[in-house]
C-alpha atoms as a PDB file:
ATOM      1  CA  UNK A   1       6.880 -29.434 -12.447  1.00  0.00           C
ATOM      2  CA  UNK A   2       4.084 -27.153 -11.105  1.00  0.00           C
ATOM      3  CA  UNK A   3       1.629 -25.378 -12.809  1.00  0.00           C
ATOM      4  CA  UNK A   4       1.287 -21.681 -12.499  1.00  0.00           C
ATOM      5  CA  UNK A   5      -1.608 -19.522 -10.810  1.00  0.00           C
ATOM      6  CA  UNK A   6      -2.878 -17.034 -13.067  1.00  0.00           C
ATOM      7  CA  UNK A   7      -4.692 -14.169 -11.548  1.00  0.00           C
ATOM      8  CA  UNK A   8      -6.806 -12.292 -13.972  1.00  0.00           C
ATOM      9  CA  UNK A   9      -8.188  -9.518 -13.671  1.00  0.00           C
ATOM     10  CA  UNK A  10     -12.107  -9.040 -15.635  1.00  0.00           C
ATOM     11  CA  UNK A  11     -14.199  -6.154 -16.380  1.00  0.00           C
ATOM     12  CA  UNK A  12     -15.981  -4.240 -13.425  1.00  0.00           C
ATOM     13  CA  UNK A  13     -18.760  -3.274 -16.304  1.00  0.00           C
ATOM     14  CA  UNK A  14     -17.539  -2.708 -19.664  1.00  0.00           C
ATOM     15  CA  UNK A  15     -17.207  -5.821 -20.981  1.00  0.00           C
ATOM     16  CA  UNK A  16     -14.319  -3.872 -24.070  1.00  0.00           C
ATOM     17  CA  UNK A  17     -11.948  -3.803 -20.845  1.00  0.00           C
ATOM     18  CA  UNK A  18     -11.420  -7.500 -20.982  1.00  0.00           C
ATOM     19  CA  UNK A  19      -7.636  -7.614 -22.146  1.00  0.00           C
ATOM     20  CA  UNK A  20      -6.438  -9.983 -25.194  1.00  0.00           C
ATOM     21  CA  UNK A  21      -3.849 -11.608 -22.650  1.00  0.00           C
ATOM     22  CA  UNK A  22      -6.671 -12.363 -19.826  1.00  0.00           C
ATOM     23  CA  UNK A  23      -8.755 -13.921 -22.777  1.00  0.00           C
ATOM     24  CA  UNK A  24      -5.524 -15.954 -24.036  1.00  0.00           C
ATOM     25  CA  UNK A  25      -5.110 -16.811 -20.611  1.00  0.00           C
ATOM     26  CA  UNK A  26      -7.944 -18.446 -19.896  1.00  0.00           C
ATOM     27  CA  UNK A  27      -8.401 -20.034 -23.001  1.00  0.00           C
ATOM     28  CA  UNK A  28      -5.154 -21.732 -22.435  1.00  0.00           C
ATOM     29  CA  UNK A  29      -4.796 -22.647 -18.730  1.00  0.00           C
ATOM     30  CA  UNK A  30      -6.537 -26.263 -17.150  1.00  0.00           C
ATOM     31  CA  UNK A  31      -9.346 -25.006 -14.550  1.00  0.00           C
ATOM     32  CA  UNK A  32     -10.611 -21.419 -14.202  1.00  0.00           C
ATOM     33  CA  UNK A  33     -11.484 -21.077 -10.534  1.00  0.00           C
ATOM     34  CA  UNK A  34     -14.878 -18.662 -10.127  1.00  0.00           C
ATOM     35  CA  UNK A  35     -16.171 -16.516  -7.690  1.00  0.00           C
ATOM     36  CA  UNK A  36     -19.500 -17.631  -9.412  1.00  0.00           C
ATOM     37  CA  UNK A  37     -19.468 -20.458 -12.283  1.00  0.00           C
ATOM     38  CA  UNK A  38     -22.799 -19.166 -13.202  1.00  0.00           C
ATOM     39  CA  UNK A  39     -21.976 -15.313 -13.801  1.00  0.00           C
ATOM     40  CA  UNK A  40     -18.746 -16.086 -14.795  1.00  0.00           C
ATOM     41  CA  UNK A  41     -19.942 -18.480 -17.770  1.00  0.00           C
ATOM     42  CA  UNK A  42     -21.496 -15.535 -19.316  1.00  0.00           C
ATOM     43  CA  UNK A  43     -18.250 -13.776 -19.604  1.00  0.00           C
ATOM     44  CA  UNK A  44     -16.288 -16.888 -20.825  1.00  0.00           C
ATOM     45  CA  UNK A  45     -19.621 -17.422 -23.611  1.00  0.00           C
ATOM     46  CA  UNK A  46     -19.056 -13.610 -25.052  1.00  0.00           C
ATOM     47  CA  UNK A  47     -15.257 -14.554 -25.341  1.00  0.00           C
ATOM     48  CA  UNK A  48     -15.653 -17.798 -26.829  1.00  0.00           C
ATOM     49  CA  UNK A  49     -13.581 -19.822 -23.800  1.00  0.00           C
ATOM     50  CA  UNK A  50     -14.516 -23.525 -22.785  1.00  0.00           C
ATOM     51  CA  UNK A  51     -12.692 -23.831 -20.225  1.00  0.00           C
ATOM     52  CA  UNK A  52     -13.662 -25.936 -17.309  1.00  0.00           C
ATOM     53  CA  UNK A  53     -14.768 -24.135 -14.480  1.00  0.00           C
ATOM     54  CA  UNK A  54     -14.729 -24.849 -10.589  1.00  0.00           C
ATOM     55  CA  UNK A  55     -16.458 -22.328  -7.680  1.00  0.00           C
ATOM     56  CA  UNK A  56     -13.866 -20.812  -5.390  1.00  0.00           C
ATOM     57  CA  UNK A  57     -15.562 -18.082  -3.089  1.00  0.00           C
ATOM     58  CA  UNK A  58     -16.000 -17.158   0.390  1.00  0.00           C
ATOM     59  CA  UNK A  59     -17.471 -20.148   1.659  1.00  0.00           C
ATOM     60  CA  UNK A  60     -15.084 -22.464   0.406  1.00  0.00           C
ATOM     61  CA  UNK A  61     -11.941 -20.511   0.028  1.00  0.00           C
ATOM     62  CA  UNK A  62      -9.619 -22.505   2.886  1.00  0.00           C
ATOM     63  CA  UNK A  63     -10.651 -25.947   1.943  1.00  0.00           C
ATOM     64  CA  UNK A  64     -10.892 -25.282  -1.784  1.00  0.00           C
ATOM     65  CA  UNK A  65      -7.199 -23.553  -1.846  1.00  0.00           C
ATOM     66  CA  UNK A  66      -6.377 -26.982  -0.505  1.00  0.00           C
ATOM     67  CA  UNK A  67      -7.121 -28.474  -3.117  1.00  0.00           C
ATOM     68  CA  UNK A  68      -5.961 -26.214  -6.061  1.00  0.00           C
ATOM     69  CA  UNK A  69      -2.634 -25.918  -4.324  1.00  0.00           C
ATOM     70  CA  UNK A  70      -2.867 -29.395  -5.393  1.00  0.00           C
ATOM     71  CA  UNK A  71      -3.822 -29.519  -8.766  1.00  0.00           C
ATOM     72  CA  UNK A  72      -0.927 -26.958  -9.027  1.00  0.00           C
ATOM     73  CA  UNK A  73       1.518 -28.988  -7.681  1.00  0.00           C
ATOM     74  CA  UNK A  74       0.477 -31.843 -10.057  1.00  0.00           C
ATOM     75  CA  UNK A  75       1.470 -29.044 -12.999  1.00  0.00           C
ATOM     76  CA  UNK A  76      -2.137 -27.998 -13.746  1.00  0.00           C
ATOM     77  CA  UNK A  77      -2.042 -24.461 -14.664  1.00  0.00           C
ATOM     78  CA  UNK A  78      -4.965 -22.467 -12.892  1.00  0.00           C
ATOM     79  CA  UNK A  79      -6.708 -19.135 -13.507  1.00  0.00           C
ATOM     80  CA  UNK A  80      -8.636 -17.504 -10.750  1.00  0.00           C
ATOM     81  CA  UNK A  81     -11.382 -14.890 -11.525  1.00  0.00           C
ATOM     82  CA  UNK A  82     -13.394 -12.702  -9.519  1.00  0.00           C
ATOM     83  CA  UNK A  83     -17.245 -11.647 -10.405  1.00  0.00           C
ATOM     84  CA  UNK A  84     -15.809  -8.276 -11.551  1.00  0.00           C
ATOM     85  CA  UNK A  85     -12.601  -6.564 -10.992  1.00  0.00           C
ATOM     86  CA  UNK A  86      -8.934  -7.862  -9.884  1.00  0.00           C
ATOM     87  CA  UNK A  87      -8.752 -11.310  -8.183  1.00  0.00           C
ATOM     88  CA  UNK A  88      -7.285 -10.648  -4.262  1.00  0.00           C
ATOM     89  CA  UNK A  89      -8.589  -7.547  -3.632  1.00  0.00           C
ATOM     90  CA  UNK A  90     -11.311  -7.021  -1.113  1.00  0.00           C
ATOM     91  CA  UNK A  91     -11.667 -10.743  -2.396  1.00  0.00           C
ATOM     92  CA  UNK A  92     -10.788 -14.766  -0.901  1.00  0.00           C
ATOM     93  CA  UNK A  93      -8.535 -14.705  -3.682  1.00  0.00           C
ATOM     94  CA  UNK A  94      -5.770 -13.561  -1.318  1.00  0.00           C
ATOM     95  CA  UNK A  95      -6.438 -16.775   0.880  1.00  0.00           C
ATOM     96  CA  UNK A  96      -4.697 -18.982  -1.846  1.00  0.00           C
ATOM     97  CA  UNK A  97      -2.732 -16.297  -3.135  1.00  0.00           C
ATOM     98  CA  UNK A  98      -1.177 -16.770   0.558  1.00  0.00           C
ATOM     99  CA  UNK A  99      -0.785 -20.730   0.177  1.00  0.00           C
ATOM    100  CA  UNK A 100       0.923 -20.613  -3.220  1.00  0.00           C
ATOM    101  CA  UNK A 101       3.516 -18.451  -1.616  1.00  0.00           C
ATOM    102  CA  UNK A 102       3.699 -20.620   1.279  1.00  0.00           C
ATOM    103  CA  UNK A 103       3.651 -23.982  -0.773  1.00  0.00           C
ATOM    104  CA  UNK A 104       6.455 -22.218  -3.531  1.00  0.00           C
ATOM    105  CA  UNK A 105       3.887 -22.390  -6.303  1.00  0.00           C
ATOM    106  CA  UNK A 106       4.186 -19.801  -8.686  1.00  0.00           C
ATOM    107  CA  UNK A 107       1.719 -16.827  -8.991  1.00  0.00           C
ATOM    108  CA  UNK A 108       1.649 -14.239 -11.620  1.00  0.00           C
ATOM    109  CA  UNK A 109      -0.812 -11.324 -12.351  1.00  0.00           C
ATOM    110  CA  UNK A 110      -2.450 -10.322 -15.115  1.00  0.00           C
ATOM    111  CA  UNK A 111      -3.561  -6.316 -15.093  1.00  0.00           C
ATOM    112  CA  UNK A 112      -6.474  -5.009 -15.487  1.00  0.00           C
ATOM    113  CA  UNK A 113     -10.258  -3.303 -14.482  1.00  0.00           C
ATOM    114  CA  UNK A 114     -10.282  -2.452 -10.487  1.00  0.00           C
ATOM    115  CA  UNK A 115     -13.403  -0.342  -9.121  1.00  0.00           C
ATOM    116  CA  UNK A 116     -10.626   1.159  -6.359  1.00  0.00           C
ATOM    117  CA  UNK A 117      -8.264   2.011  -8.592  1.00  0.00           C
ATOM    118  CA  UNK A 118     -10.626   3.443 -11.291  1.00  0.00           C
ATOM    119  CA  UNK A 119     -12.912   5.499  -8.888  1.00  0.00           C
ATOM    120  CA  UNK A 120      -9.461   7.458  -7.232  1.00  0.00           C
ATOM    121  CA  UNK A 121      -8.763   8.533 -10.683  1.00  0.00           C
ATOM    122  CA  UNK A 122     -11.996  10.072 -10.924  1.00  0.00           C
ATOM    123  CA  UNK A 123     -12.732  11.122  -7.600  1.00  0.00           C
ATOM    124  CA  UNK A 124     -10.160  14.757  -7.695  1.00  0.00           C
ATOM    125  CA  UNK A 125      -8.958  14.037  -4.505  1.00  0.00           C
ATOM    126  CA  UNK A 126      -5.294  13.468  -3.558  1.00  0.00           C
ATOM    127  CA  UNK A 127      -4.191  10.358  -5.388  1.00  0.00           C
ATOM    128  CA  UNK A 128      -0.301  10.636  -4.139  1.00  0.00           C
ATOM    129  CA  UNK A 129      -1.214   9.163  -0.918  1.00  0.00           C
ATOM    130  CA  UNK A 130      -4.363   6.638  -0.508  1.00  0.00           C
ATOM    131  CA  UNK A 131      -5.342   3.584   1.741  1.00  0.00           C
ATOM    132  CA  UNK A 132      -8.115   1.000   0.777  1.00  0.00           C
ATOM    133  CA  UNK A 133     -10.812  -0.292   3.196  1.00  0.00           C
ATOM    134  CA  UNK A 134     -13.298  -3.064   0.823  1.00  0.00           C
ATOM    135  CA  UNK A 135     -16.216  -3.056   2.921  1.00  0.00           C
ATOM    136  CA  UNK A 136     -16.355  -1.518   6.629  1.00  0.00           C
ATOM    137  CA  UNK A 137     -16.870  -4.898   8.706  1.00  0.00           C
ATOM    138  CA  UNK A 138     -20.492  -5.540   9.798  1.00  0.00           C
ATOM    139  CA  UNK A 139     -19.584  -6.269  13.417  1.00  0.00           C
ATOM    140  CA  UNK A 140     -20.400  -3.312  15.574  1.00  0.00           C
ATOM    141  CA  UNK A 141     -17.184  -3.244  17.593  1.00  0.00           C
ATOM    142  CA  UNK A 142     -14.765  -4.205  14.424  1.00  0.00           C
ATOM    143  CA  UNK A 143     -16.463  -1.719  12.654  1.00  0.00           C
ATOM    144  CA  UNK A 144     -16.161   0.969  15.492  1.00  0.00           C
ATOM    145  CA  UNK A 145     -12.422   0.255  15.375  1.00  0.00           C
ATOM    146  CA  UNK A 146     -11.902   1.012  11.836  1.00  0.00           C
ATOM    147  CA  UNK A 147     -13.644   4.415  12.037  1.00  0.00           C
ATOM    148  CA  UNK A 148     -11.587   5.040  15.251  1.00  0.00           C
ATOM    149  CA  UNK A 149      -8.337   4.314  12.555  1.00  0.00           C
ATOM    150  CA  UNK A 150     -10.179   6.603   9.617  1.00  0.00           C
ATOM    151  CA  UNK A 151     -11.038   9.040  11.848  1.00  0.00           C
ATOM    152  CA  UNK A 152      -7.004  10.598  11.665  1.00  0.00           C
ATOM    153  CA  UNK A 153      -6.348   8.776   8.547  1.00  0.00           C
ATOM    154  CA  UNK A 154      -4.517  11.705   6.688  1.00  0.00           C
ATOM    155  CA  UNK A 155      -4.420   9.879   3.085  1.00  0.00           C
ATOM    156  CA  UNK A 156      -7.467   9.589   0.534  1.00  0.00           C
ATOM    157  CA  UNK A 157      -9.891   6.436   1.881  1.00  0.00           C
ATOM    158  CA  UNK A 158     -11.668   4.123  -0.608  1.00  0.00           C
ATOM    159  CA  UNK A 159     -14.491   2.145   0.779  1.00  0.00           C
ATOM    160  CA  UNK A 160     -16.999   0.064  -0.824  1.00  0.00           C
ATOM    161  CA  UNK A 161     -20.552   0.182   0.029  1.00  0.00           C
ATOM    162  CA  UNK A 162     -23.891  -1.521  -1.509  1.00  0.00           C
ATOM    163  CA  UNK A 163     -26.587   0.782  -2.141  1.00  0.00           C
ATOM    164  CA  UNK A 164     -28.925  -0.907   0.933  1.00  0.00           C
ATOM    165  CA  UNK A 165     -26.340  -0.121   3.243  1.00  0.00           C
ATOM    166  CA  UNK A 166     -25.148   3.542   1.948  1.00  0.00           C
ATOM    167  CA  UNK A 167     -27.387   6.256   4.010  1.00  0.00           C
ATOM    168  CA  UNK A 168     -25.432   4.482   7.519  1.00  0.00           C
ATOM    169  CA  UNK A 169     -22.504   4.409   5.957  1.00  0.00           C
ATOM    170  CA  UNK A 170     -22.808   8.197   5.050  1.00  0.00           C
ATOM    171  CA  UNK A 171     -24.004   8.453   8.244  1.00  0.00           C
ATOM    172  CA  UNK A 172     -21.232   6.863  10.283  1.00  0.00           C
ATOM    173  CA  UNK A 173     -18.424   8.714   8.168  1.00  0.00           C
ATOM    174  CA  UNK A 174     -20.215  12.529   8.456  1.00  0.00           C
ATOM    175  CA  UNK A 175     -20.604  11.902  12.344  1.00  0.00           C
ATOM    176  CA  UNK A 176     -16.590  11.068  12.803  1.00  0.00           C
ATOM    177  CA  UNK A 177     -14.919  12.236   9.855  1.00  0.00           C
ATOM    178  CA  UNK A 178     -16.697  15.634  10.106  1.00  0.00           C
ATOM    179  CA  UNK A 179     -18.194  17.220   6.504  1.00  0.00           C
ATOM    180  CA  UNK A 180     -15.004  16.218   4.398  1.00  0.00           C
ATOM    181  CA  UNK A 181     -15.099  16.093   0.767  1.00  0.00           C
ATOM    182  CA  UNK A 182     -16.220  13.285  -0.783  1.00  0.00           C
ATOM    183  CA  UNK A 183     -16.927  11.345  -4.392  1.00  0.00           C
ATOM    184  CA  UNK A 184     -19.164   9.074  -4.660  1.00  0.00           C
ATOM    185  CA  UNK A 185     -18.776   6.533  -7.723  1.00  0.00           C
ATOM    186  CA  UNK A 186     -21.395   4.685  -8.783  1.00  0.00           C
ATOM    187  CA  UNK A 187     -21.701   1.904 -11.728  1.00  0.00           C
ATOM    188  CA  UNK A 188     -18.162   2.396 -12.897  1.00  0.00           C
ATOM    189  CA  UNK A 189     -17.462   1.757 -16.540  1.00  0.00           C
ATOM    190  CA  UNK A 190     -21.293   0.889 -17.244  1.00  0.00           C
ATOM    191  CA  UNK A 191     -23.629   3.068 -19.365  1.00  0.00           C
ATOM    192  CA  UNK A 192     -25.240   5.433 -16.374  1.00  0.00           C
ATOM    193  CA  UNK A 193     -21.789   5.612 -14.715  1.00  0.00           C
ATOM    194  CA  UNK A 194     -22.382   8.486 -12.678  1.00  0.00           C
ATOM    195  CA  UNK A 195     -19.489  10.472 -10.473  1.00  0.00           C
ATOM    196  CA  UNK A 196     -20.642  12.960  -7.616  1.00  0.00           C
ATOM    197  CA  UNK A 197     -17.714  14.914  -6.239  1.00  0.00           C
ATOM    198  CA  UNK A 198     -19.601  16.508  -2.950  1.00  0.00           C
ATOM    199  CA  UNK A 199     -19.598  17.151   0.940  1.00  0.00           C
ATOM    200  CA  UNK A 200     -20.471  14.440   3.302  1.00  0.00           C
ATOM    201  CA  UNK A 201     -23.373  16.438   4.175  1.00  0.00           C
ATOM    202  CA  UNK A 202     -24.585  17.388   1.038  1.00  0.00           C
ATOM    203  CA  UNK A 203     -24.213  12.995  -0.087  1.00  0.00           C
ATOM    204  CA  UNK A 204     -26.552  12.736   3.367  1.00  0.00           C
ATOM    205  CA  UNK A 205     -28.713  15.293   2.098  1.00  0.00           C
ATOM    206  CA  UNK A 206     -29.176  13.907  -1.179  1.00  0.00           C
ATOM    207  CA  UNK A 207     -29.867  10.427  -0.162  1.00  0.00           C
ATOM    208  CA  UNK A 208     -32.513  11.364   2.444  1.00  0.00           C
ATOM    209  CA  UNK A 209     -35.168  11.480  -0.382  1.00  0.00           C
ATOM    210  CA  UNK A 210     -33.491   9.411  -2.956  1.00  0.00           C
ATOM    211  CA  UNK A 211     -32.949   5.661  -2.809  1.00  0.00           C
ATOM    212  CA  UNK A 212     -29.484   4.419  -3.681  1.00  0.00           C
ATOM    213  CA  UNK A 213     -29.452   2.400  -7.031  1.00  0.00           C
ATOM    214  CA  UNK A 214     -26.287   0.507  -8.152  1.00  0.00           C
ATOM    215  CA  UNK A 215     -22.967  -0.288  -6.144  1.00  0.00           C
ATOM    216  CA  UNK A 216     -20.923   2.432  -4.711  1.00  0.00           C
ATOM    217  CA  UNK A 217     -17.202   3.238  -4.268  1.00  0.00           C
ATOM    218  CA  UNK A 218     -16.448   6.358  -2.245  1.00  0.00           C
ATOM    219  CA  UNK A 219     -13.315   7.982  -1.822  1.00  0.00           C
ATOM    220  CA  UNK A 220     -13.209  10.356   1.049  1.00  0.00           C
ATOM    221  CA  UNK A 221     -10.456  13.345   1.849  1.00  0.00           C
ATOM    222  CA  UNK A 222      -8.104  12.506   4.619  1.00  0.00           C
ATOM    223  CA  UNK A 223      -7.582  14.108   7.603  1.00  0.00           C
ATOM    224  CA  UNK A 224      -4.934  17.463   6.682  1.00  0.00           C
ATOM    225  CA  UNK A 225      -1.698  17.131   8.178  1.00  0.00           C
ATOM    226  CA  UNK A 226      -1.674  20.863   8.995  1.00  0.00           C
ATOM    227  CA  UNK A 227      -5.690  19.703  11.006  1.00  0.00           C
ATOM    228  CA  UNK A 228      -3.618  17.112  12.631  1.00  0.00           C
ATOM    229  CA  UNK A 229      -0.380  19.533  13.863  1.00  0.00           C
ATOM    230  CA  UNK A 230      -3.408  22.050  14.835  1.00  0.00           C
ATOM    231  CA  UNK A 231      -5.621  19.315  17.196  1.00  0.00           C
ATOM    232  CA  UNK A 232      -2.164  18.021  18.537  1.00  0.00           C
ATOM    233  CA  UNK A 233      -1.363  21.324  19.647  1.00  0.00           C
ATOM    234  CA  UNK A 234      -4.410  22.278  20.880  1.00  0.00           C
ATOM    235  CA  UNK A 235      -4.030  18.837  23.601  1.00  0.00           C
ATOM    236  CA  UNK A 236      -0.973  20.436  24.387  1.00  0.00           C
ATOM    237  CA  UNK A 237      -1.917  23.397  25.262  1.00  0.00           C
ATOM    238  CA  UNK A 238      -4.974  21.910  27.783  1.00  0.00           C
ATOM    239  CA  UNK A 239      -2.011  20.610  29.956  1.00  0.00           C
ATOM    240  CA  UNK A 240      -0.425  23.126  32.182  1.00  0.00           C
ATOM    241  CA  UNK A 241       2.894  24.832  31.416  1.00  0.00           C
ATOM    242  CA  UNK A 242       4.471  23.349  34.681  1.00  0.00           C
ATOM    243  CA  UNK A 243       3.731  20.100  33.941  1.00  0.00           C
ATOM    244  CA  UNK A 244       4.578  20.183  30.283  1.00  0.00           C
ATOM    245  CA  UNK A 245       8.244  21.717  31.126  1.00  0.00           C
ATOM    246  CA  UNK A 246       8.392  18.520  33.885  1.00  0.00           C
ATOM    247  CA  UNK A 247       7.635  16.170  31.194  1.00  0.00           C
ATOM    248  CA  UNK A 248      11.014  17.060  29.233  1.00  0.00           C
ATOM    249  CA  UNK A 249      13.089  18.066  32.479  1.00  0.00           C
ATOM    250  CA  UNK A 250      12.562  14.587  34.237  1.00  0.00           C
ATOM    251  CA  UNK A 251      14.094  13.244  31.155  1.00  0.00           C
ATOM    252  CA  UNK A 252      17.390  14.944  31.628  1.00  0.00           C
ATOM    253  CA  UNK A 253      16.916  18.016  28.824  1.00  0.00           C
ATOM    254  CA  UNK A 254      17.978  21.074  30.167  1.00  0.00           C
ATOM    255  CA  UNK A 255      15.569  23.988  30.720  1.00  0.00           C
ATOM    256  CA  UNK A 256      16.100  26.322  27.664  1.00  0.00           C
ATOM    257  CA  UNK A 257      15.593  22.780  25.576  1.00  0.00           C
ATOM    258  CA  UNK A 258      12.644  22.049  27.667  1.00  0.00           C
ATOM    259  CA  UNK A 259      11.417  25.556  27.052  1.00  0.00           C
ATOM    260  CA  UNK A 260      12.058  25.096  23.098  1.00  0.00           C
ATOM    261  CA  UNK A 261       9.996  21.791  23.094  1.00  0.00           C
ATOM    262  CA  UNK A 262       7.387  23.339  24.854  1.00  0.00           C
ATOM    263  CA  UNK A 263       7.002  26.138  22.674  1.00  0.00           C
ATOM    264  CA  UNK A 264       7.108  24.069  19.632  1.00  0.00           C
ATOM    265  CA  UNK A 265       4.234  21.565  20.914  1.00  0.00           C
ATOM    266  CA  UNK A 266       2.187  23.801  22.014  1.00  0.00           C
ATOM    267  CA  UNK A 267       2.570  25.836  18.583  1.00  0.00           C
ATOM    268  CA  UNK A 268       3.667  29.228  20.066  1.00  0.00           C
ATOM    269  CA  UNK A 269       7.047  30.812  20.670  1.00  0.00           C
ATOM    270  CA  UNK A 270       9.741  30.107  22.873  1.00  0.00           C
ATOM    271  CA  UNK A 271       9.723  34.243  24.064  1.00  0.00           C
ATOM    272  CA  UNK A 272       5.916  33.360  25.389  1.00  0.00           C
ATOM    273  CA  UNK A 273       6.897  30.323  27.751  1.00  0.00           C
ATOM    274  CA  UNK A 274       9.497  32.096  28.867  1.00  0.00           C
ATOM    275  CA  UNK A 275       7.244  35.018  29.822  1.00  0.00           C
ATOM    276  CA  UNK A 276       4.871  32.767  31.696  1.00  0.00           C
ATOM    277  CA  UNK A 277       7.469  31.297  33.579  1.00  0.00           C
ATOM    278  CA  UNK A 278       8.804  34.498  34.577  1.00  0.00           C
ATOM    279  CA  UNK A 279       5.332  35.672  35.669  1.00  0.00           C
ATOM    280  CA  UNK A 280       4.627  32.571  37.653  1.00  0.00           C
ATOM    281  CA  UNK A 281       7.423  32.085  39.634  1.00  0.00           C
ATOM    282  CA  UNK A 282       6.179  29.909  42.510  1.00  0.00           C
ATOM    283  CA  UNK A 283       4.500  27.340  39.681  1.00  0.00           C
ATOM    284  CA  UNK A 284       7.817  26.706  38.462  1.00  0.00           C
ATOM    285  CA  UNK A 285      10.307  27.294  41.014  1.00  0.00           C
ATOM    286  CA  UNK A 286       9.799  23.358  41.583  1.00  0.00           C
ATOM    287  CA  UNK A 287      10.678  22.496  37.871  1.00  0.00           C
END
C-alpha cells in the first residue's frame, strides 16, 4: 500500500505558530523532505523530532520527486517542508505535488503560517478578490509580460520581493501601475514586524535614502473596475462615430440597436449619437 505525502506547513518567523499536528506529523512519518536540511534541523531540534531528513529544492526537484514518488509507492510515508511558510507555494513543492497526483499517490495538507496569506490580512486592501505573483521573473521579457498582465489586474496583487531587489521593483510597479495604494510587509510574525500601508510613490520616496532590511511582501490595489469601464470608453470614443455604428451594422443589428451599443460603449446617451448622426448626414448616409 502507499505511503502518504504530508505537506506541512512551518512558521514564516514565530516559531509559537508551529501547529501540534505538523509537529506530530513529522515526528511520525519516514523521511522529511527539506528545502534546506541544515535550516530545517534547527526547527526539528527546538521540537524535539529525529526524523531523517533528505534535501528537496530547486535544483533537484524533477529528479528528486522521482525518487520520493518512489519511496511512496513502497508505503513510506513522507513529509515535505519548506524553509518557512506552506510547502507548494511560490515553492518546487508543487513539482511533486504534480507527480503524486499523476502517479495516484495520496497527498494531504496540513494548515498553517503563509507570508501571502498573512500580509493580505494586514495590508487593508480588498481581500474579497486577490491574485498571487511569488517573485516577478528575472528575465526581462517574462518579466515585462507579467507587468503587461498586472497592469489591468483589477483584484489585490501579492508579490514577493528581497530587500536587494525592492527600489526596481517599486520602480517597475509606480511606472505601470500608476501611484496605487500599497502595503508593504516586512518580517512577518518576527519581533520588528513592521506594516507600511502607503502610495507607490511615497514607498519610492522612502526607500531613496533608506536601505531595505528584511524580506518583503507587498500587496498592491488593483486596477478599479469603474478605471477600467472609464479607459475602455475613452478608446471608444477615439474611433469615429461612423465607423463605430459600421462595426455593429455589418453584423446584422439594426440601426437603433447599433445606435444603443454605441451609446453605451462610448459611455454617453443614445439621444447624443443620434444627434450627431442627424448633424452629419453625408458621414453616415453610407452606414
Amino acid at each position: 500500500m502507499a505511503g502518504i505525502l504530508y505537506l506541512c506547513a512551518t512558521p514564516i518567523g514565530n516559531l509559537a505558530d508551529m501547529t501540534l499536528r505538523v509537529i506530530d506529523t513529522l515526528k511520525e512519518v519516514d523521511l522529511i523532505a527539506a528545502e534546506d536540511t541544515r535550516n530545517s534541523l534547527k526547527l526539528l531540534t527546538h521540537f524535539d523530532i529525529h526524523t531523517p531528513m533528505t534535501s528537496y529544492h530547486e535544483y533537484n526537484k524533477v529528479e528528486k520527486a522521482y525518487e520520493l514518488a518512489a519511496q511512496l509507492k513502497e508505503g513510506k510515508n513522507i513529509a515535505l517542508i519548506t524553509d518557512a511558510g506552506t510547502p507548494a507555494i511560490s515553492d518546487p513543492g508543487e513539482v511533486l505535488v504534480a507527480m503524486c497526483q499523476k502517479e495516484q499517490i495520496a497527498v494531504t495538507s496540513l494548515p498553517g503560517a503563509s507570508a501571502c496569506i498573512t500580509a493580505l490580512t494586514l495590508s487593508g486592501l480588498s481581500t474579497r478578490r486577490f491574485c498571487f505573483e511569488g517573485f516577478l521573473p528575472p528575465d526581462a521579457r517574462q518579466r515585462k509580460e507579467i507587468l503587461d498582465i498586472l497592469e489591468n489586474e483589477s483584484r489585490t496583487m501579492i508579490l514577493y520581493e528581497a530587500p536587494h531587489h525592492l527600489k526596481k521593483t517599486l520602480g517597475e510597479l509606480y511606472d505601470r501601475l500608476g501611484n496605487r495604494r500599497i502595503t508593504l510587509c516586512r518580517e512577518l510574525t518576527k519581533r520588528f514586524e513592521t506594516v507600511l500601508p502607503t502610495m507607490l510613490s511615497e514607498a519610492l520616496a522612502k526607500y531613496e535614502d533608506e536601505e531595505p532590511r528584511g524580506e518583503y511582501v507587498l500587496v498592491i490595489e488593483g486596477k478599479s473596475l469603474a478605471e477600467q469601464r472609464n479607459e475602455k470608453q475613452e478608446e471608444y470614443r477615439k474611433k469615429p462615430i461612423e465607423e463605430h455604428m459600421r462595426f455593429y451594422e455589418t453584423q446584422g443589428i439594426d440601426r437603433k440597436e447599433a445606435m444603443k451599443r454605441v451609446a453605451a460603449d462610448r459611455g454617453v446617451s443614445k439621444r447624443e449619437i443620434y444627434a450627431y448622426l442627424l448633424e452629419h448626414p453625408s458621414e453616415s448616409e453610407n452606414l
